[in-house]
C-alpha atoms as a PDB file:
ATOM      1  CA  UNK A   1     110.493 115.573  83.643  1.00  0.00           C
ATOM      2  CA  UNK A   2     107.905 117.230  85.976  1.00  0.00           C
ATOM      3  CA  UNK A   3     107.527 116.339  89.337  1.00  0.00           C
ATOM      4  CA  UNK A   4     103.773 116.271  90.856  1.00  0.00           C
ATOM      5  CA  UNK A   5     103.168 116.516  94.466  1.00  0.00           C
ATOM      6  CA  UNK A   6     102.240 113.190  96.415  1.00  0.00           C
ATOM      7  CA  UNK A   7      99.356 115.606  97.768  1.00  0.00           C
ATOM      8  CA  UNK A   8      98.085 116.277  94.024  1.00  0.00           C
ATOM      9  CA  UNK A   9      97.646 112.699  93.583  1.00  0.00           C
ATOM     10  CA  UNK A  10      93.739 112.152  92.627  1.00  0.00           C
ATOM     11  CA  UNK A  11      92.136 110.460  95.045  1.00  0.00           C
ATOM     12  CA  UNK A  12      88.750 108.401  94.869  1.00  0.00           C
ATOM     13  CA  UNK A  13      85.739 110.464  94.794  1.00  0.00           C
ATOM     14  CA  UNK A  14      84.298 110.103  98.619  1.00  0.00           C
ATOM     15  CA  UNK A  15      83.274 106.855 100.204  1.00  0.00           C
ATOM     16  CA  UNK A  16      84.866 105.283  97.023  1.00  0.00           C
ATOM     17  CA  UNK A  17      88.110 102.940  97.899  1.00  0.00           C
ATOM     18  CA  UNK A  18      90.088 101.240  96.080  1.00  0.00           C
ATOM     19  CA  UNK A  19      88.941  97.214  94.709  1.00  0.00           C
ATOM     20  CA  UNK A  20      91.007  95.056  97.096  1.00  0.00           C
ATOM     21  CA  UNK A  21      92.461  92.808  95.002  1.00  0.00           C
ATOM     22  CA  UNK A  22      94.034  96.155  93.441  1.00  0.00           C
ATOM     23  CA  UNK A  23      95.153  97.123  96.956  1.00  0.00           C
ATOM     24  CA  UNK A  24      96.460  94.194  98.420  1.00  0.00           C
ATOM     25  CA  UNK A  25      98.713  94.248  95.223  1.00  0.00           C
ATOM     26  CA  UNK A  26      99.961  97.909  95.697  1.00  0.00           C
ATOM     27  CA  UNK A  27     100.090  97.316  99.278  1.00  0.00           C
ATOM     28  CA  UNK A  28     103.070  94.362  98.238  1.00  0.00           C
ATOM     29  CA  UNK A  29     104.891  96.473  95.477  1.00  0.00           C
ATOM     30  CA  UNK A  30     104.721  99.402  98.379  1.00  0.00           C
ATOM     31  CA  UNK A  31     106.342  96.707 100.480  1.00  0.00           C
ATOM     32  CA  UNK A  32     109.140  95.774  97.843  1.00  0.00           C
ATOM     33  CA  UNK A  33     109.900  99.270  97.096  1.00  0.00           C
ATOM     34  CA  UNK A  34     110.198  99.880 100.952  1.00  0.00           C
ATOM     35  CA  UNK A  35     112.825  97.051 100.647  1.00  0.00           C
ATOM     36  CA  UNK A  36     114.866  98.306  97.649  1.00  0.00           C
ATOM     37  CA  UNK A  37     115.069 101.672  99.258  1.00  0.00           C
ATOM     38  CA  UNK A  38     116.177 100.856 102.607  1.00  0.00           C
ATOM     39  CA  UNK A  39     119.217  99.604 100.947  1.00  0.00           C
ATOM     40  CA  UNK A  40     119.497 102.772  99.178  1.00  0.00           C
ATOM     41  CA  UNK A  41     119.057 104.723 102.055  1.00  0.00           C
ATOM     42  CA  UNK A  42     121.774 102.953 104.338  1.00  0.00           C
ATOM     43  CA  UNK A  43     124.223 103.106 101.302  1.00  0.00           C
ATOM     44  CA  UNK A  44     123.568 106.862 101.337  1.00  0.00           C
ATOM     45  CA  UNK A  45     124.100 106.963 104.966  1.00  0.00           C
ATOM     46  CA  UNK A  46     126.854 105.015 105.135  1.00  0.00           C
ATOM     47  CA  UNK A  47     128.628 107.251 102.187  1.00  0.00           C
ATOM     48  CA  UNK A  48     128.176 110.124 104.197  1.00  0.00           C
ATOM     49  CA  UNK A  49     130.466 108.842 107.271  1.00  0.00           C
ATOM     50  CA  UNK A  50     133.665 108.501 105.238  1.00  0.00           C
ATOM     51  CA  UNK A  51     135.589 111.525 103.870  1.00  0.00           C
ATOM     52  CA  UNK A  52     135.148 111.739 100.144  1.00  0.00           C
ATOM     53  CA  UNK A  53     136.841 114.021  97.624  1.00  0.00           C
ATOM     54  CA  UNK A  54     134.880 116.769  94.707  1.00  0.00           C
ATOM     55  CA  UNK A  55     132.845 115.369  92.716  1.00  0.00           C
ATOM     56  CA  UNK A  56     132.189 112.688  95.101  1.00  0.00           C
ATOM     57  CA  UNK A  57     130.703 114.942  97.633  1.00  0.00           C
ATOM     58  CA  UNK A  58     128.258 116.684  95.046  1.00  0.00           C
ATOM     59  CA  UNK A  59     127.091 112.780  93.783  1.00  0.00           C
ATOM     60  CA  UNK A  60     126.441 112.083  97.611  1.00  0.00           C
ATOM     61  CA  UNK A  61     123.990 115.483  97.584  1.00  0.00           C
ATOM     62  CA  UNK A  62     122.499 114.182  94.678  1.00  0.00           C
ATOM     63  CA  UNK A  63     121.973 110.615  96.544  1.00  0.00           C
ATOM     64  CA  UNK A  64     120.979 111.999  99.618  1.00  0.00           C
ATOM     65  CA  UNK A  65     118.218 114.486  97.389  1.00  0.00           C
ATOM     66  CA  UNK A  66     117.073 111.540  95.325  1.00  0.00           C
ATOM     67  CA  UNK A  67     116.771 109.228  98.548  1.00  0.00           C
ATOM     68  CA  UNK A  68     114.700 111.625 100.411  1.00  0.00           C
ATOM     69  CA  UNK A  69     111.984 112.344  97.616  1.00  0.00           C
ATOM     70  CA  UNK A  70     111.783 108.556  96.873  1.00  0.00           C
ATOM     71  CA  UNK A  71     111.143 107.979 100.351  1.00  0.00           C
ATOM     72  CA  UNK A  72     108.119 111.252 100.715  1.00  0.00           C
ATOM     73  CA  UNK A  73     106.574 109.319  97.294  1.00  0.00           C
ATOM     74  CA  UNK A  74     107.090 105.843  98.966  1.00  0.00           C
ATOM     75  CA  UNK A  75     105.338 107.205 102.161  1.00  0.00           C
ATOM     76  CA  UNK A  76     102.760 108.820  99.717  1.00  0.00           C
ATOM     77  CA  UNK A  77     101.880 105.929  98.173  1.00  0.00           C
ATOM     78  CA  UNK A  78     101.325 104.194 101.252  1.00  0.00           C
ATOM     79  CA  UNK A  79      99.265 106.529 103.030  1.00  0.00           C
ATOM     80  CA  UNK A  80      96.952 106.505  99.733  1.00  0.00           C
ATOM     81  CA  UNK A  81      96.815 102.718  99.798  1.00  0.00           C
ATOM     82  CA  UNK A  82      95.659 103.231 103.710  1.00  0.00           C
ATOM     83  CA  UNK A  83      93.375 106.020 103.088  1.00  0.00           C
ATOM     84  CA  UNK A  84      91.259 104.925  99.953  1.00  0.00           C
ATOM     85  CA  UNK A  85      91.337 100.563 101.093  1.00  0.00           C
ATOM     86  CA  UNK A  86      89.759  98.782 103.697  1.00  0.00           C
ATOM     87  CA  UNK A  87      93.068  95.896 103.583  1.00  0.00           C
END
């Protein structure tokens, strides 16, 4: 799998935005995904306070790596939604 760049991500050409019935929708899965991950990231968090034995250590960096570019994408995708919608 390749991973693109939240800054590659095409935008609109300029002045264009997105329709708003498209953004108020991506604006509520950006919400739910906000959700989901909070959990993630407090489990993450909370993993890393207790003493845990190899392999468990090198499945919390893994966590804590997979956590942190879910939550630059999450914050990607919202600043896209703000940037290119007048909602």
């Amino acid at each position: 799998m390749t991973e693109k760049n939240p800054a590659d991500m095409p935008a609109p050409s300029s002045g264009e935005e997105i329709p708003e019935e498209i953004a108020v929708e991506m604006r509520r899965i950006a919400h739910d995904l906000s959700n989901a991950l909070e959990i993630v990231v407090q489990t993450s968090y909370l993993l890393g306070t207790v003493e845990l034995k190899a392999p468990a250590t090198d499945w919390l960096r893994l966590l804590d790596s997979g956590v942190q570019k879910a939550m630059d994408l999450n914050l990607a995708l919202r600043t896209f939604i703000k940037q290119h919608s007048s909602v």
